[in-house]
N, C-alpha and C. Protein backbone atom coordinates (compact mmCIF):
# COMPACT_ATOMS: atom_id res chain seq x y z
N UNK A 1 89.59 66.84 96.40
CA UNK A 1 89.94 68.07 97.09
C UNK A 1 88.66 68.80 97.45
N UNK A 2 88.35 68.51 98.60
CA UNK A 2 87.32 69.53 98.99
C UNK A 2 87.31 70.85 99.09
N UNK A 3 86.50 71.86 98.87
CA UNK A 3 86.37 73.17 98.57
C UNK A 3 85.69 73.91 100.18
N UNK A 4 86.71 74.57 100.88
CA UNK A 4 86.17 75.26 101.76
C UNK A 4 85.59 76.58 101.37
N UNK A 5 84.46 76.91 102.23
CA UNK A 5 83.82 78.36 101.92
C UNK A 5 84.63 79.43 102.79
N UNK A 6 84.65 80.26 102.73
CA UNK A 6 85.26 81.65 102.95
C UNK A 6 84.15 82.46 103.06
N UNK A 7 83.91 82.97 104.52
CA UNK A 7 83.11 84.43 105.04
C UNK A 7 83.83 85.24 104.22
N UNK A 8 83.26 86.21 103.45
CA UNK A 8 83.76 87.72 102.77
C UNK A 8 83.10 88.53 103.92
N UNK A 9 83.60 89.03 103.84
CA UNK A 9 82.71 90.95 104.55
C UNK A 9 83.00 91.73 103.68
N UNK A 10 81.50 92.95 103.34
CA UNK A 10 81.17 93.49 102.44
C UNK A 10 82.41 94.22 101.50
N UNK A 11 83.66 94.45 102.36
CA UNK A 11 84.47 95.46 102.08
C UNK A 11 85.36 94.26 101.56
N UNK A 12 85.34 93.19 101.35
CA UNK A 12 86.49 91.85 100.86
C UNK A 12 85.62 91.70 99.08
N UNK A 13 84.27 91.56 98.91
CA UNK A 13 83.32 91.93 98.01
C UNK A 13 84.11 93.10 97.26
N UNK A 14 83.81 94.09 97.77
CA UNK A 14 83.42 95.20 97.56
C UNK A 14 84.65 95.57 96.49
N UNK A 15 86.00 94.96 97.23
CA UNK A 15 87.35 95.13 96.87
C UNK A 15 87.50 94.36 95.26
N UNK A 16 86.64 92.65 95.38
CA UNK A 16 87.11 92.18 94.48
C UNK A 16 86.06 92.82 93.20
N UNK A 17 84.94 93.65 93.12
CA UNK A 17 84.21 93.70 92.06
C UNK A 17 85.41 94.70 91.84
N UNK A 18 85.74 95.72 92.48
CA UNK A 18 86.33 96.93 91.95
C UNK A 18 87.48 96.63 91.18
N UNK A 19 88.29 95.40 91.48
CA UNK A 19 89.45 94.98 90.57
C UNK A 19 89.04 94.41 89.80
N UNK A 20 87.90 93.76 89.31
CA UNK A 20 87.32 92.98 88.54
C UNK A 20 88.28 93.30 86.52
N UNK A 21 88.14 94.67 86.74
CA UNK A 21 88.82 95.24 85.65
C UNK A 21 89.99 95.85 85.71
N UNK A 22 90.88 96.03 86.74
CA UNK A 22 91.94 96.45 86.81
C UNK A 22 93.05 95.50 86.51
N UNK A 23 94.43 96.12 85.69
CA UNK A 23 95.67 95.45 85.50
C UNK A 23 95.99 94.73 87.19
N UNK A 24 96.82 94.30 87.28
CA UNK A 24 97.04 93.52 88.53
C UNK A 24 98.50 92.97 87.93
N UNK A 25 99.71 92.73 88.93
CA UNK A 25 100.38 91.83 88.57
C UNK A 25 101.50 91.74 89.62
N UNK A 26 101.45 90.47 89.77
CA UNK A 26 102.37 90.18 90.92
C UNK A 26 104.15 90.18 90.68
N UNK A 27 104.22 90.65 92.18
CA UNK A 27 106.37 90.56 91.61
C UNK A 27 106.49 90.25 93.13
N UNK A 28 107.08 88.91 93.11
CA UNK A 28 107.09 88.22 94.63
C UNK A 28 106.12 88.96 95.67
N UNK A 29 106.22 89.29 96.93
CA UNK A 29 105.68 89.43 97.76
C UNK A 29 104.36 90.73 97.34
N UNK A 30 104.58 91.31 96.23
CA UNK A 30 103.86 92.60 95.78
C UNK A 30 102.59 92.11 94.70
N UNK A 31 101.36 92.66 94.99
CA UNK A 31 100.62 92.97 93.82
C UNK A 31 100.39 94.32 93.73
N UNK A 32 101.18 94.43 92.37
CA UNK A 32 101.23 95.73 91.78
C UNK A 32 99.69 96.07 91.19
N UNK A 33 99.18 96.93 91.08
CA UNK A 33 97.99 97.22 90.43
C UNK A 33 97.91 98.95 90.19
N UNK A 34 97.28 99.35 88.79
CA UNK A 34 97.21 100.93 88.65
C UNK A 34 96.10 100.98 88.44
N UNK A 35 95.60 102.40 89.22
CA UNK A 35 94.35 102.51 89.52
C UNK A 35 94.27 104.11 88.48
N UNK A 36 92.96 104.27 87.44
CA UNK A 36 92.84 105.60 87.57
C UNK A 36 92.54 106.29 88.14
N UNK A 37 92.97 108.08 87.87
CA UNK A 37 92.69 109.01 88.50
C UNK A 37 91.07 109.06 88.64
N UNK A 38 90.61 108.52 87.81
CA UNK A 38 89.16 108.66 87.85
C UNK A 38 88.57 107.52 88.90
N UNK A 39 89.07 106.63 89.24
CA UNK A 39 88.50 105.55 90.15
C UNK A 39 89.71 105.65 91.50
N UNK A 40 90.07 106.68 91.53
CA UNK A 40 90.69 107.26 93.26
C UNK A 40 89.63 106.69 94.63
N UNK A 41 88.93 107.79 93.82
CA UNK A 41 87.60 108.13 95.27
C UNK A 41 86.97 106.76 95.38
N UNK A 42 86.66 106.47 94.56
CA UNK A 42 85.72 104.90 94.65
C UNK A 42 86.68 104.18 95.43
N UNK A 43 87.98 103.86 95.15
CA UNK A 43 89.19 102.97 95.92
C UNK A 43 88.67 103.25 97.02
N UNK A 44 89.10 104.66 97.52
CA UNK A 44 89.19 104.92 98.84
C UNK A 44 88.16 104.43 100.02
N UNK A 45 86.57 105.34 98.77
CA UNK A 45 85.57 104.54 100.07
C UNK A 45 85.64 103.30 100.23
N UNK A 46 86.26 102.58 100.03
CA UNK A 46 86.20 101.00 99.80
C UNK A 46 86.54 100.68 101.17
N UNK A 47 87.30 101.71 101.94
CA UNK A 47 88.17 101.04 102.85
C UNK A 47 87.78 102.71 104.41
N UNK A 48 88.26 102.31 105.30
CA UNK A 48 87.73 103.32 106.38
C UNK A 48 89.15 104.17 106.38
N UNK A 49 88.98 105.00 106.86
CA UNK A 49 89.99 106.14 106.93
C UNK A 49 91.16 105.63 107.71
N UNK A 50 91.17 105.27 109.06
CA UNK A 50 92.43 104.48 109.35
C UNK A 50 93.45 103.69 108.46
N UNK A 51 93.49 103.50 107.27
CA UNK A 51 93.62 102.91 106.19
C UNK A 51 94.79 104.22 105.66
N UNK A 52 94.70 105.12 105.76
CA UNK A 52 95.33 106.40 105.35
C UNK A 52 96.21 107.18 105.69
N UNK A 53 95.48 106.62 107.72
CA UNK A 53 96.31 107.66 108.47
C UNK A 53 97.86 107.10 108.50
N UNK A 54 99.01 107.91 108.72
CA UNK A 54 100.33 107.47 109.36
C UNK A 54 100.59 107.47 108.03
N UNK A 55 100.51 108.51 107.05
CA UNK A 55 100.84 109.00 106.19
C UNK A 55 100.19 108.34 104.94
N UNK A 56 99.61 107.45 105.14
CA UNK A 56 98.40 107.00 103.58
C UNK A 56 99.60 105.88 103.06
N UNK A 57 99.32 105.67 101.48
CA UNK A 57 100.21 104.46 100.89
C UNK A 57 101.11 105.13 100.13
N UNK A 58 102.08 104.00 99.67
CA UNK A 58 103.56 104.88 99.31
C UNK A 58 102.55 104.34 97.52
N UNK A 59 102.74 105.48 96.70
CA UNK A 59 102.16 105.14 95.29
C UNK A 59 103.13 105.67 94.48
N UNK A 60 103.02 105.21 93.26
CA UNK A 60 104.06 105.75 91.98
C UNK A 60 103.02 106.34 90.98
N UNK A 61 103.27 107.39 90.43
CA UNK A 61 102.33 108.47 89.97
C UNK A 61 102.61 108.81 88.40
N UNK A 62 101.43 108.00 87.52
CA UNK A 62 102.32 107.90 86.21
C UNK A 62 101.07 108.50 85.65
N UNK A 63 101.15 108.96 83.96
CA UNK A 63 100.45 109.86 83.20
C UNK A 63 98.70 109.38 83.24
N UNK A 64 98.63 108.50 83.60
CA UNK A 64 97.42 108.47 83.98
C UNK A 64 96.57 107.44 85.08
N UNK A 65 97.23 107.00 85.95
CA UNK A 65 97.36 106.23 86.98
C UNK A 65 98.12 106.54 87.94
N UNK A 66 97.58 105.70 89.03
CA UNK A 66 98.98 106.08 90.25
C UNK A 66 98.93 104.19 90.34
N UNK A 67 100.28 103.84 90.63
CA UNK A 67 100.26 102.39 91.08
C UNK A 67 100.68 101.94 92.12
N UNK A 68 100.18 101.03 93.10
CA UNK A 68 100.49 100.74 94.39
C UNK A 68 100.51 99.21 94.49
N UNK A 69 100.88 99.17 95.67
CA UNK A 69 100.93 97.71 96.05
C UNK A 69 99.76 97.31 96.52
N UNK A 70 98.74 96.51 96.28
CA UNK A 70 97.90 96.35 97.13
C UNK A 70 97.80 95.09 97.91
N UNK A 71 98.76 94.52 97.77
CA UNK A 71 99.31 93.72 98.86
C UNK A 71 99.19 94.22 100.63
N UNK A 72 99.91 95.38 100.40
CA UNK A 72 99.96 96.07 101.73
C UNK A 72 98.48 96.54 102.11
N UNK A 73 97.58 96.61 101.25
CA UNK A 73 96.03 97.27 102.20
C UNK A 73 95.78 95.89 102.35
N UNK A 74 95.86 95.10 101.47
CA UNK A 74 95.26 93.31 101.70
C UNK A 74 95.56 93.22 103.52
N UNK A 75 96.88 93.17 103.31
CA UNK A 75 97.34 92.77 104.68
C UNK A 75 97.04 93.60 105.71
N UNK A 76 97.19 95.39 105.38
CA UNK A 76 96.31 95.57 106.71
C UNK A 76 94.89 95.62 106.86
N UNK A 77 93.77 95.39 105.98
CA UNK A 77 92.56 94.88 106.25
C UNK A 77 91.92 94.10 106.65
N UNK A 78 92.58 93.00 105.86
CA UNK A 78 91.95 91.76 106.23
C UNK A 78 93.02 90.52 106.90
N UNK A 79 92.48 89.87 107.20
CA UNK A 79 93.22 88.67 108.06
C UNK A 79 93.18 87.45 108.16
N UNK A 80 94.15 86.29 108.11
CA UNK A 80 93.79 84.63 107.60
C UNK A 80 93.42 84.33 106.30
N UNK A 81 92.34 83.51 106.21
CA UNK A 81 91.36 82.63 105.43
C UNK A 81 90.86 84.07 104.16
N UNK A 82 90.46 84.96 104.71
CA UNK A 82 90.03 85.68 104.11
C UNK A 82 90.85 86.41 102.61
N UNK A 83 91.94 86.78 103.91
CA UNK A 83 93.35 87.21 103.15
C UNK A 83 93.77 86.70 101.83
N UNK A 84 93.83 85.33 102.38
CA UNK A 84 94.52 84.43 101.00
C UNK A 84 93.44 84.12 100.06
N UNK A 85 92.21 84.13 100.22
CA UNK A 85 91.43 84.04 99.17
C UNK A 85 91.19 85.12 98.30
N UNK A 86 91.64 86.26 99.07
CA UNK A 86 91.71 87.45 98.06
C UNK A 86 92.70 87.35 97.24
N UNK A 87 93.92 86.79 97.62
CA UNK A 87 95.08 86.99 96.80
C UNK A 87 94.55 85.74 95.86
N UNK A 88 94.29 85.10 96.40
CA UNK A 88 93.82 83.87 95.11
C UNK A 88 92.71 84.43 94.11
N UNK A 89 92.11 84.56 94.33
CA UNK A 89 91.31 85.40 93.32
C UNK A 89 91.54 86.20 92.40
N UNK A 90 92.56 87.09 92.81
CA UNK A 90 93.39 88.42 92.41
C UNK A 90 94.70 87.67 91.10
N UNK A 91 94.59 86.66 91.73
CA UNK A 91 95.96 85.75 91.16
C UNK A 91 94.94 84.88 89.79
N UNK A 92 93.92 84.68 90.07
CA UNK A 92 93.40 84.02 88.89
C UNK A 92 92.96 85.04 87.86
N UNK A 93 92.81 86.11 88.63
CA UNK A 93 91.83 87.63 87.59
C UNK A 93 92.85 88.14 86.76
N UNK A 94 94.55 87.70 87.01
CA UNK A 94 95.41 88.18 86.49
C UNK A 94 96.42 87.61 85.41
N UNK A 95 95.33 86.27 85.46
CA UNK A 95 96.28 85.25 84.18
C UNK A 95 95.38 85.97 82.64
């Protein structure tokens, strides 16, 4: 099985150090993940403001986290090859 390489762009990087330590966990089409209140802002710059607009992401807001899908920024950020190697990654960081 040969191993293809995958272009990242800085913000595909950028995404996977920041989960590096975060819960993660998939439920079919969803990766659930809770982010703290304290690592908000860091999330955010991660990604450009269009990312926000048309009302931002739908989140669930618990005593010390908010949790979202991040399935849905996956998909509107990035695209193809790229895409699925994030989720693969995300999927191994979470066993």
């Amino acid at each position: 099985m040969s191993k293809e390489k995958v272009e990242l762009d800085e913000t595909a990087v950028d995404l996977l150090l920041f989960m590096k330590d975060k819960e993660v966990n998939f439920d079919g089409e969803k990766i659930i993940t809770w982010i703290s209140f304290y690592d908000i802002s860091e999330f955010c710059k991660l990604f450009t403001a269009d990312l926000f607009d048309e009302g931002g992401l739908d989140v669930k807001l618990q005593e010390e986290y908010i949790a979202l899908d991040l399935k849905e920024v996956i998909d509107y950020r990035f695209a193809g090859e790229e895409n699925e190697y994030i989720v693969r990654k995300l999927r191994k960081m979470s066993i």
